[in-house]
C-alpha atoms as a PDB file:
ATOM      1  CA  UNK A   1     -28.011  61.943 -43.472  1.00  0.00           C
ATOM      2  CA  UNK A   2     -25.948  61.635 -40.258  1.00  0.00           C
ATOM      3  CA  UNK A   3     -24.675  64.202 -37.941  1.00  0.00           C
ATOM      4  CA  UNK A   4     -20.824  63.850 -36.666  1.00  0.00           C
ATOM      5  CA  UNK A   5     -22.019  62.744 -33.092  1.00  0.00           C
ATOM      6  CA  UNK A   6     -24.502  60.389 -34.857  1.00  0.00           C
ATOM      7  CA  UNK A   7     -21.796  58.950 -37.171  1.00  0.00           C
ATOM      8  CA  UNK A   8     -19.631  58.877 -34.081  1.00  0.00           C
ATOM      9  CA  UNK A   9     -22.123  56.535 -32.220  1.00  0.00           C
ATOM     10  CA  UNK A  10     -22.831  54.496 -35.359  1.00  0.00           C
ATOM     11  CA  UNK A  11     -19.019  53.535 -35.481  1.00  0.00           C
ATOM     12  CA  UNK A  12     -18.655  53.312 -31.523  1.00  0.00           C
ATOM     13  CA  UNK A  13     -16.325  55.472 -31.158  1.00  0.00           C
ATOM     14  CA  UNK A  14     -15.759  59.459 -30.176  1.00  0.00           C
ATOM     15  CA  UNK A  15     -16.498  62.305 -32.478  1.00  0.00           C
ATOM     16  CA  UNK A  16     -13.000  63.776 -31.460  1.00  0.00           C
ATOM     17  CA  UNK A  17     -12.057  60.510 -32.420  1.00  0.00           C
ATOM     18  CA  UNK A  18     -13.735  61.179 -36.120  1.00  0.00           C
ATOM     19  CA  UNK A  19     -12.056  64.758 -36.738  1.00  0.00           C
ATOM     20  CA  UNK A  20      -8.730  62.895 -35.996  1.00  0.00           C
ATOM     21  CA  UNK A  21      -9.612  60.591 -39.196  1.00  0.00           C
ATOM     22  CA  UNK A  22     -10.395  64.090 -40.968  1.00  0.00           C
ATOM     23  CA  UNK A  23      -6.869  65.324 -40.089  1.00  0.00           C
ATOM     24  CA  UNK A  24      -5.233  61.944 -41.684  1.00  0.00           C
ATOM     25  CA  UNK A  25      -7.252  62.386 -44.369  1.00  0.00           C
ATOM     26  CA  UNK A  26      -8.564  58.777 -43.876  1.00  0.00           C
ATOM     27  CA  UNK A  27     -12.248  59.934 -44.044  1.00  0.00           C
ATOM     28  CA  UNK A  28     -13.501  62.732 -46.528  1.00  0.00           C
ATOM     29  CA  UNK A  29     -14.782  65.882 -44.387  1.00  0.00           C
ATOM     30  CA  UNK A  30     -18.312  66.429 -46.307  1.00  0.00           C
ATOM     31  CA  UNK A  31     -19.535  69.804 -47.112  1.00  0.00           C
ATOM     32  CA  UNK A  32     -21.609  71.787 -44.121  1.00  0.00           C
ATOM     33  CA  UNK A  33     -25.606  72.001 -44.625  1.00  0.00           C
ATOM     34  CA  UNK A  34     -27.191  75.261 -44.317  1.00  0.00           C
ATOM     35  CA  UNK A  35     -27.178  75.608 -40.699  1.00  0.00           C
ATOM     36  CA  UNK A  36     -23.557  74.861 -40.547  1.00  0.00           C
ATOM     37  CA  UNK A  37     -23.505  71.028 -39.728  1.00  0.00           C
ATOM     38  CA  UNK A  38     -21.150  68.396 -41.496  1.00  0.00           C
ATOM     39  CA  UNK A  39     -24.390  65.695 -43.052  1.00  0.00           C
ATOM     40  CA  UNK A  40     -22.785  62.457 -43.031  1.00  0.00           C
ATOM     41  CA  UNK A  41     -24.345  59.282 -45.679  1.00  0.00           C
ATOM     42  CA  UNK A  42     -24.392  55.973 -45.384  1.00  0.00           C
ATOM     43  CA  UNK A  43     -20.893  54.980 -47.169  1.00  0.00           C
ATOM     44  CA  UNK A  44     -19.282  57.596 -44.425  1.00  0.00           C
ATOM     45  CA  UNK A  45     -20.548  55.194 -41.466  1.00  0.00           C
ATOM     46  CA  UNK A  46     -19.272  52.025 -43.754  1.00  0.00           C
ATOM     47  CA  UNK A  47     -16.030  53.500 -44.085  1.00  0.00           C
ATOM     48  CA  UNK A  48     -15.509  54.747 -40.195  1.00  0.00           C
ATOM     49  CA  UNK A  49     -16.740  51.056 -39.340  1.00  0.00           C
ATOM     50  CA  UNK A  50     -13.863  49.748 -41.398  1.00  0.00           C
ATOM     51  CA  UNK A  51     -10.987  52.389 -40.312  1.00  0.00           C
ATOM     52  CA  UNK A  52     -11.725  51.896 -36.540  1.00  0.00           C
ATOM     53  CA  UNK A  53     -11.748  48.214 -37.121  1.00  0.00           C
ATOM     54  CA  UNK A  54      -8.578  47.797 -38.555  1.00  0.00           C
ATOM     55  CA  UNK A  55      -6.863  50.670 -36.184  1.00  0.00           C
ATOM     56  CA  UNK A  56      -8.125  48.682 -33.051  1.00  0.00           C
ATOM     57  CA  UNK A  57      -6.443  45.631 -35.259  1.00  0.00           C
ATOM     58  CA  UNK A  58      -3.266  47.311 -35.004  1.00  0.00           C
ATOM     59  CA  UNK A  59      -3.008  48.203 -39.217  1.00  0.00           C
ATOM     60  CA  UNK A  60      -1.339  51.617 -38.931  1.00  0.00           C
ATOM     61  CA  UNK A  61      -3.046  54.392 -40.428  1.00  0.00           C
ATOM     62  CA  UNK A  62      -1.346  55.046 -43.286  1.00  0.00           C
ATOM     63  CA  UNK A  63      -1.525  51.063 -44.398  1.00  0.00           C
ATOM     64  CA  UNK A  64      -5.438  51.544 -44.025  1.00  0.00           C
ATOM     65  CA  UNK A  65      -5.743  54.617 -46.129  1.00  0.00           C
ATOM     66  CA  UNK A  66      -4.213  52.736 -49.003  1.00  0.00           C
ATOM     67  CA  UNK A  67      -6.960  49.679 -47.972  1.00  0.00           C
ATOM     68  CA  UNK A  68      -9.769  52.022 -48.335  1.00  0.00           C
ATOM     69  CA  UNK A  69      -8.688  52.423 -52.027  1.00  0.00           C
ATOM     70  CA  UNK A  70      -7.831  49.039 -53.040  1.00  0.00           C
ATOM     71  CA  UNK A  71      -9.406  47.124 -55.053  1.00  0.00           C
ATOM     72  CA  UNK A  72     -11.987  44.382 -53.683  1.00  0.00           C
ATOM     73  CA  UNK A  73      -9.694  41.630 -54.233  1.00  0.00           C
ATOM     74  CA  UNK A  74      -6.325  43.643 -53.166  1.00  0.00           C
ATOM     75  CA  UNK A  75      -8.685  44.135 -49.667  1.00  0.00           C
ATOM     76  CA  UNK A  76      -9.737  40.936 -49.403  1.00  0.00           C
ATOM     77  CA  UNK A  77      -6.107  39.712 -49.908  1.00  0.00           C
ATOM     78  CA  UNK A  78      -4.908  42.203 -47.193  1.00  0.00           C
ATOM     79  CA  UNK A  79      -7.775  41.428 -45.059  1.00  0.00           C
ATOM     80  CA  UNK A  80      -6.589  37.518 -45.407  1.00  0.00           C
ATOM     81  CA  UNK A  81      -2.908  38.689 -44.289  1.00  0.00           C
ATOM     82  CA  UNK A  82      -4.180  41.159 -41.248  1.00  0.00           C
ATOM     83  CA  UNK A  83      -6.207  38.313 -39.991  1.00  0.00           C
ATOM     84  CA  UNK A  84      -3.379  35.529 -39.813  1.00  0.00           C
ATOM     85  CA  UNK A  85      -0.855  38.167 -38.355  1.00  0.00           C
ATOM     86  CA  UNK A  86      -3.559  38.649 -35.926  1.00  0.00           C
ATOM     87  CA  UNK A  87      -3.970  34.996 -35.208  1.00  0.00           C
ATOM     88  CA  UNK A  88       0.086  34.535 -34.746  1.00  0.00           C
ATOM     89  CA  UNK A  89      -0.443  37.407 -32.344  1.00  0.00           C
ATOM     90  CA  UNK A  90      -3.250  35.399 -30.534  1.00  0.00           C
ATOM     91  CA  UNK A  91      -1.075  32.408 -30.336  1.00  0.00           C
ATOM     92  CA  UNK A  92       2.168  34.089 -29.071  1.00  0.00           C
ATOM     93  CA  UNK A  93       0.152  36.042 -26.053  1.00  0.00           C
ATOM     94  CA  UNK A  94      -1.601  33.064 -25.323  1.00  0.00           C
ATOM     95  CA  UNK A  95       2.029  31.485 -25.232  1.00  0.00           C
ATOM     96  CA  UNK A  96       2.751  34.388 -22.620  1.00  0.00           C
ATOM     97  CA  UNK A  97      -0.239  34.018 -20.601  1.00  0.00           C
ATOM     98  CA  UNK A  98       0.842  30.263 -19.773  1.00  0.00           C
ATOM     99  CA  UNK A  99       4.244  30.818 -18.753  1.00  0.00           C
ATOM    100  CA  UNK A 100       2.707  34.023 -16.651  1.00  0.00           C
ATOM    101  CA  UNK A 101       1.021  31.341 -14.949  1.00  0.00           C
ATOM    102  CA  UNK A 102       3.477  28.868 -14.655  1.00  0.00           C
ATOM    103  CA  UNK A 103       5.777  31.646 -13.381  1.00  0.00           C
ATOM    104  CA  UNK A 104       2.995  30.315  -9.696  1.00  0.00           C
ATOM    105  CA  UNK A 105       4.736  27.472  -9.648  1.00  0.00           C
ATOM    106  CA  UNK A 106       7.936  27.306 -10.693  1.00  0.00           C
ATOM    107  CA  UNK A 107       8.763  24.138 -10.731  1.00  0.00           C
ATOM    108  CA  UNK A 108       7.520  24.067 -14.070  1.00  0.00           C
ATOM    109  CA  UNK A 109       9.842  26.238 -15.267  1.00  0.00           C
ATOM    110  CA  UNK A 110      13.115  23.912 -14.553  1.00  0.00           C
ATOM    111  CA  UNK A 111      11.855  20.199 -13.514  1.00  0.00           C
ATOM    112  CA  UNK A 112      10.627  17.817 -16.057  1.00  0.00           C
ATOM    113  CA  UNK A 113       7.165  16.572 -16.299  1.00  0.00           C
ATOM    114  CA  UNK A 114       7.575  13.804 -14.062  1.00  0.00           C
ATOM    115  CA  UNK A 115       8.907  15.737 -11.208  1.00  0.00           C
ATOM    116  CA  UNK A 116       5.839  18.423 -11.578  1.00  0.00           C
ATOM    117  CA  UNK A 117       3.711  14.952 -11.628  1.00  0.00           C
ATOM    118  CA  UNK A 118       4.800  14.295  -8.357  1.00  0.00           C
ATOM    119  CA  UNK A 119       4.509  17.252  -6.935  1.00  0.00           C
ATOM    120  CA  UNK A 120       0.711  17.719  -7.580  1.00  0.00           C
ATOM    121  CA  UNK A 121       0.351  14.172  -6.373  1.00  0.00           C
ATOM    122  CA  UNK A 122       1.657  15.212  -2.895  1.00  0.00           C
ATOM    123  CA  UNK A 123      -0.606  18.484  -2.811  1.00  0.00           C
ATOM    124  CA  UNK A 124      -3.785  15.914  -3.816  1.00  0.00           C
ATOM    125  CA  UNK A 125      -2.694  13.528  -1.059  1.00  0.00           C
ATOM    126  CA  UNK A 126      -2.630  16.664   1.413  1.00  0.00           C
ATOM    127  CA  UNK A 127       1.263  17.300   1.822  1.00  0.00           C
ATOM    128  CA  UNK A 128       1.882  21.092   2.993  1.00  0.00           C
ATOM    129  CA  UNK A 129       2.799  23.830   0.667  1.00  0.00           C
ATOM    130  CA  UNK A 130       6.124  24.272   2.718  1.00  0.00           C
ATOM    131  CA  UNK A 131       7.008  20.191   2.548  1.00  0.00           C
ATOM    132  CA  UNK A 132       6.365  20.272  -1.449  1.00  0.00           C
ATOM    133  CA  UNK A 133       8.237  23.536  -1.808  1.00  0.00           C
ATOM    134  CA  UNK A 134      11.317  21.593  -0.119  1.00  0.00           C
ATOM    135  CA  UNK A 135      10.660  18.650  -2.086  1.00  0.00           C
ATOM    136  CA  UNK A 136      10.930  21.322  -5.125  1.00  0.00           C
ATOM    137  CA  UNK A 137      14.238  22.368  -4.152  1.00  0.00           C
ATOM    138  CA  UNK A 138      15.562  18.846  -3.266  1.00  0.00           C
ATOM    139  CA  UNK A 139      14.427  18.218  -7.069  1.00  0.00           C
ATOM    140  CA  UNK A 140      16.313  20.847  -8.187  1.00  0.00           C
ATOM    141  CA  UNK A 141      19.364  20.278  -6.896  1.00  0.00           C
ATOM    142  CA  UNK A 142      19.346  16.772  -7.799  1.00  0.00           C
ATOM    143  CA  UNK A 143      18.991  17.921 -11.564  1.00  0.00           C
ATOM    144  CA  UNK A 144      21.465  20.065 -11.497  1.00  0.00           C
ATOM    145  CA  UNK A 145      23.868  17.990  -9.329  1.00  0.00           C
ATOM    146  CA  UNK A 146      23.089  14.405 -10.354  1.00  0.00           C
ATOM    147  CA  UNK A 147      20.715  14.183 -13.627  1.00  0.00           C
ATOM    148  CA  UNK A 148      21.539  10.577 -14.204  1.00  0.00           C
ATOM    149  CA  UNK A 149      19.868   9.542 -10.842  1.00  0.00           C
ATOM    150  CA  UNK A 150      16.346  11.579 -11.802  1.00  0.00           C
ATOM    151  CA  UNK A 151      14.940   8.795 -13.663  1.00  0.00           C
ATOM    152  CA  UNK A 152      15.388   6.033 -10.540  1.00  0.00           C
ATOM    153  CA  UNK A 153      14.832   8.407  -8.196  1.00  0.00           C
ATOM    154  CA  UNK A 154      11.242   9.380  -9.809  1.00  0.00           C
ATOM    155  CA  UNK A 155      10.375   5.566  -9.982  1.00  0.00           C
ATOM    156  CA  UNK A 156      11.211   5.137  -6.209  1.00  0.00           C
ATOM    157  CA  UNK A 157       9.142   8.356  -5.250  1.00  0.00           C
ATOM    158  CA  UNK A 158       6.035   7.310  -7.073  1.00  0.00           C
ATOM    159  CA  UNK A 159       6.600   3.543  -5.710  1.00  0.00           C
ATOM    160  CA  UNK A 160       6.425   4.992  -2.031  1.00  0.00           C
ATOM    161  CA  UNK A 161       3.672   6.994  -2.865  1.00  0.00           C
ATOM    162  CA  UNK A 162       2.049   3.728  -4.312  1.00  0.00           C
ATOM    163  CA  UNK A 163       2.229   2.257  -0.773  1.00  0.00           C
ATOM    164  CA  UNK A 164       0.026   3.047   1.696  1.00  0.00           C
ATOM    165  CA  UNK A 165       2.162   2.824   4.937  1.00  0.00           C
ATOM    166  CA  UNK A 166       4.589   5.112   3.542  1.00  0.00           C
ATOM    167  CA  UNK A 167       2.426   7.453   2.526  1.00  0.00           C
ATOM    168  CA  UNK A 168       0.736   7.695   5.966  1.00  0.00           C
ATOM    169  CA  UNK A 169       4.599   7.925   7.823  1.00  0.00           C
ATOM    170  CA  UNK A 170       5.020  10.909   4.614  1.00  0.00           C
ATOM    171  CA  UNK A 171       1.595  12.292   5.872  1.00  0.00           C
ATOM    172  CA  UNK A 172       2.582  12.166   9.818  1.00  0.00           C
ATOM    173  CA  UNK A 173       6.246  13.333   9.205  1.00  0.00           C
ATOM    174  CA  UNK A 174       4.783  16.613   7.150  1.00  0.00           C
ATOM    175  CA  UNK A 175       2.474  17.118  10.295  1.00  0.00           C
ATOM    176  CA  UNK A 176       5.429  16.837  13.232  1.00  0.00           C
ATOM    177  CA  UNK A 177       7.619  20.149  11.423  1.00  0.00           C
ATOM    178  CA  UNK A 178       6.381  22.222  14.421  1.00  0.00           C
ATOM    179  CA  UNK A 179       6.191  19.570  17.043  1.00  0.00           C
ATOM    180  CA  UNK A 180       8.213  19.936  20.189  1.00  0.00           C
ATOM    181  CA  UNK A 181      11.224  18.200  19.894  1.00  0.00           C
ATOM    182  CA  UNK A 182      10.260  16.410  22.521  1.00  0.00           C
ATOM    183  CA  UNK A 183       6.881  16.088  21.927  1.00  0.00           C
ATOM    184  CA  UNK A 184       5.369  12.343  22.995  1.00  0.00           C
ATOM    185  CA  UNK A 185       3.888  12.051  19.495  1.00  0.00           C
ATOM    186  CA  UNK A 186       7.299  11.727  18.416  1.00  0.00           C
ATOM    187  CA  UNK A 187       8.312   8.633  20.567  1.00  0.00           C
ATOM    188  CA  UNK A 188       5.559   6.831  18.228  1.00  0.00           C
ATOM    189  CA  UNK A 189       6.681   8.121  15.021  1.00  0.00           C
ATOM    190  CA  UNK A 190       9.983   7.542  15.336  1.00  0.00           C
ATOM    191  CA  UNK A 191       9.047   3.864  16.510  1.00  0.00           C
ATOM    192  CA  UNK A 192       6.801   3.408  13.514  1.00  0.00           C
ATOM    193  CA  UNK A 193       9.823   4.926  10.769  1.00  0.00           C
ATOM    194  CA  UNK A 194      11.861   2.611  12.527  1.00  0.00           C
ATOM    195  CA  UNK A 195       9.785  -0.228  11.980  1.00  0.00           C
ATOM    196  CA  UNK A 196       9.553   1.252   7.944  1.00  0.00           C
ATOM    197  CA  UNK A 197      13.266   1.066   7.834  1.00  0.00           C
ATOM    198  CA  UNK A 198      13.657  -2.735   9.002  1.00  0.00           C
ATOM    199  CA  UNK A 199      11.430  -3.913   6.457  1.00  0.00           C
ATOM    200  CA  UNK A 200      12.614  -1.892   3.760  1.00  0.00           C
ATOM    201  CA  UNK A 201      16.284  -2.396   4.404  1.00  0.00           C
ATOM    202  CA  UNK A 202      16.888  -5.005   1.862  1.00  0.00           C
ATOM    203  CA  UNK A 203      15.147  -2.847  -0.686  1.00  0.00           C
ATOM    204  CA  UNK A 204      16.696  -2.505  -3.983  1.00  0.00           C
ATOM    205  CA  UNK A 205      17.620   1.013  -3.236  1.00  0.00           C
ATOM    206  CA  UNK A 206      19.667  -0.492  -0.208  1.00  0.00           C
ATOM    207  CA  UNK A 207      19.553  -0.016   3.943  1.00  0.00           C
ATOM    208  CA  UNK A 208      19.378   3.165   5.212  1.00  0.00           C
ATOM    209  CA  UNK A 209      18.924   5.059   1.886  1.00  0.00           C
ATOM    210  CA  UNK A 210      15.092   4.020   1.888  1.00  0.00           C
ATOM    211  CA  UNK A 211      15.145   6.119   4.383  1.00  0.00           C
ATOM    212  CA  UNK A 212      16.069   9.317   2.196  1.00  0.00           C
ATOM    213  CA  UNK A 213      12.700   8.727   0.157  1.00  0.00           C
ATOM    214  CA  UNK A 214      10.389  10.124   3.818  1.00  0.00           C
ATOM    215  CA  UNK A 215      12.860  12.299   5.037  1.00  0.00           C
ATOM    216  CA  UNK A 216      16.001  14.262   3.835  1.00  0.00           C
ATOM    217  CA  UNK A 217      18.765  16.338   6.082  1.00  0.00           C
ATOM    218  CA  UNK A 218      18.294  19.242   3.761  1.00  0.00           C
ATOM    219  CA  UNK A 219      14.376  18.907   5.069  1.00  0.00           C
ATOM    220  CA  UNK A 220      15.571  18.336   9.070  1.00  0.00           C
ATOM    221  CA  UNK A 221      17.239  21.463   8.635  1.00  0.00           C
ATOM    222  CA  UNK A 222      13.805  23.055   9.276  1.00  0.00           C
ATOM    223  CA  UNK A 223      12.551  21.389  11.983  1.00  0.00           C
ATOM    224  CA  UNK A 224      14.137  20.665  15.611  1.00  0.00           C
ATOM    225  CA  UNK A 225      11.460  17.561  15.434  1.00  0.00           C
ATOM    226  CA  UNK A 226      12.854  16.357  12.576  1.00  0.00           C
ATOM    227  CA  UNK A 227      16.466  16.997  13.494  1.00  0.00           C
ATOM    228  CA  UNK A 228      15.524  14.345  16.773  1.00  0.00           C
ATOM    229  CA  UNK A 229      13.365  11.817  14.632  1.00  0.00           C
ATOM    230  CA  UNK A 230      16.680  11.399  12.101  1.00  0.00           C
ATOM    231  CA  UNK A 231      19.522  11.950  15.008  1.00  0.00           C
ATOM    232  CA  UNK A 232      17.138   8.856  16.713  1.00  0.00           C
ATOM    233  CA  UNK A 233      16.968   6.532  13.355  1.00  0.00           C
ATOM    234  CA  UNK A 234      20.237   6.727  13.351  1.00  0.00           C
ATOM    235  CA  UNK A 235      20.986   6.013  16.788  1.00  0.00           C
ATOM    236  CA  UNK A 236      19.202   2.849  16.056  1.00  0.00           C
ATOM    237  CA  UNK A 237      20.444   2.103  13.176  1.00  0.00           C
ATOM    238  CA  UNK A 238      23.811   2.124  14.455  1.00  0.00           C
ATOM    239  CA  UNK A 239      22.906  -0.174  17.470  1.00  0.00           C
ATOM    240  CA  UNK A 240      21.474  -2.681  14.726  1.00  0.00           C
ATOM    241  CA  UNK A 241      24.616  -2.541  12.701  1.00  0.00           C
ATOM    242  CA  UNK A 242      26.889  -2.860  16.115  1.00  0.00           C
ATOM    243  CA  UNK A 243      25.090  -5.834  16.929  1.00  0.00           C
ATOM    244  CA  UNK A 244      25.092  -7.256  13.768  1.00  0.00           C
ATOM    245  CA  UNK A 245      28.580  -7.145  13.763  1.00  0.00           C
ATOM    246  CA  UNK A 246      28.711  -8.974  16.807  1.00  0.00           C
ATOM    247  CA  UNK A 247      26.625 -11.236  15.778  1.00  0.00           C
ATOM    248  CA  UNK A 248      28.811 -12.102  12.875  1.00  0.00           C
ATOM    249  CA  UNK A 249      31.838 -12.200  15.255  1.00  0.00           C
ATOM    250  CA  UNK A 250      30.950 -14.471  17.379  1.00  0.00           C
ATOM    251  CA  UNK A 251      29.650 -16.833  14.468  1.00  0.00           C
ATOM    252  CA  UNK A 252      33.286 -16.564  13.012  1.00  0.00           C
ATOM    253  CA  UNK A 253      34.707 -17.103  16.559  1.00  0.00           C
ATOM    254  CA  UNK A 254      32.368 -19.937  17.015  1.00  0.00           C
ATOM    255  CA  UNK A 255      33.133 -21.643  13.710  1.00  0.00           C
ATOM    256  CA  UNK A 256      36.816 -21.172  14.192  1.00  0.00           C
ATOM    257  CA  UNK A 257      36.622 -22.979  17.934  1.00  0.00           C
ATOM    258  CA  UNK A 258      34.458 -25.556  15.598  1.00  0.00           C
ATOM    259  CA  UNK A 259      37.551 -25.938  13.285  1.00  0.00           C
ATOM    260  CA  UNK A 260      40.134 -25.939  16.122  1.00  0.00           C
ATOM    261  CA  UNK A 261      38.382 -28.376  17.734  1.00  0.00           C
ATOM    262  CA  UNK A 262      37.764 -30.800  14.984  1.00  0.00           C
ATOM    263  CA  UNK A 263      41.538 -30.416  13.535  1.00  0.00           C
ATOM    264  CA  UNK A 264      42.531 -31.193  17.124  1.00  0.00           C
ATOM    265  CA  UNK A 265      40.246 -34.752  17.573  1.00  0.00           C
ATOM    266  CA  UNK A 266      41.875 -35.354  14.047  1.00  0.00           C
ATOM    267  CA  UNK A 267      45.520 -35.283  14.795  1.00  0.00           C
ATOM    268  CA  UNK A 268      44.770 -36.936  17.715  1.00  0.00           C
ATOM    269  CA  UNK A 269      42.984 -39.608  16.090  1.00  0.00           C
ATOM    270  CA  UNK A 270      45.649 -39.872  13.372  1.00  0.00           C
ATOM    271  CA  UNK A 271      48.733 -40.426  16.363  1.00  0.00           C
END
């Protein structure tokens, strides 16, 4: 025979906890012994086993009085029923827990796979928290503004991050943000994105729009040294075109003196 606080700790659980059971009738109070004590048997600990189970399941109490006098198959039955609406619980907080943790990062939440792809590939190659949160936003925008362009655009970001050299100007731009606009450092930089540009400028994606893929306005925004690097690409990539244009000027003004010329020793040949 058992004493209350002995059934208690047999069960796990309080003795106040046990009288409450008494009150709801869910376990029989058993006669006092001579001395006054409640004497507890073995079914009684079976029985408080089974009610704190299911309460700490979430079966309310009056469901698991009418389970503690079912029939063995009617409790197995329910038993089967409590355990898969227990294991549709499991599922849907586990469902909660990862988009608590996606709420971190939220790219997750609004850019497709791809994008998020890219975005942990710039944090593994070492890109700063603050570049890849700009890149983020950049993303977003995009998607929201132009969703037709996300599928090229994610094929030229992961083709630049494919090639070395770009990834190193990528790497070097990140680290100039807090340079001194006119930091020395910068001189080189903007010689070697210059350089970039040149060769890529008869890329697919076309002239100075490679350029977009290593640096953005909306990024230059946030950074004096960026604001020079860009106002000094462009500076020289208006000089190029200007003397391009010249170029092509003086070819046309050269093969029209040609033509001049040759319709001139015609007709005179022809008199």
């Amino acid at each position: 025979m058992l004493t209350i606080s002995q059934l208690a700790a047999t069960a796990g659980v309080t003795v106040r906890t046990v009288r409450h059971y008494h009150h709801f009738g869910l376990l029989p109070e058993p006669e006092r012994d001579s001395s006054g004590y409640r004497c507890y048997d073995a079914q009684a600990a079976v029985d408080l086993i089974r009610i704190r189970t299911l309460a700490d399941a979430g079966v309310p109490l009056a469901r698991i009085d009418a389970l503690l006098h079912a029939q063995p198959t009617e409790f197995a039955s329910a038993i089967t029923d409590i355990d898969a609406a227990l294991q549709r619980k499991i599922d849907q907080l586990t469902a909660y827990r990862r988009r608590i943790a996606e709420l971190a990062s939220g790219e997750r939440l609004v850019l497709p796979p791809e994008v998020v792809a890219i975005l942990d590939r710039m944090r593994s190659l070492g890109v700063s928290e603050r570049r890849v949160r700009l890149e983020r936003d950049s993303w977003i925008l995009i998607q929201a503004l132009d969703p037709s362009s996300m599928p090229q655009r994610i094929r030229d970001k992961n083709a630049r991050f494919d090639d070395p050299e770009t990834t190193r100007l990528y790497l070097a731009c990140d680290q100039s943000v807090d340079w001194d606009p006119h930091d020395p450092r910068l001189d080189r930089l903007i010689d070697d994105l210059d350089a970039w540009e040149t060769k890529h400028a008869r890329d697919s994606s076309g002239g100075s729009g490679n350029l977009k893929l290593v640096f953005s306005r909306i990024f230059a925004e946030a950074s004096p040294a960026w604001q020079r690097i860009l106002e000094a690409l462009a500076h020289r990539a208006e000089q190029r075109r200007t003397a391009e244009q010249r170029r092509t000027a003086e070819q046309r003004r050269t093969a029209e003196q040609r033509r001049t010329t040759e319709q001139r020793r015609t007709a005179g040949h022809n008199s």
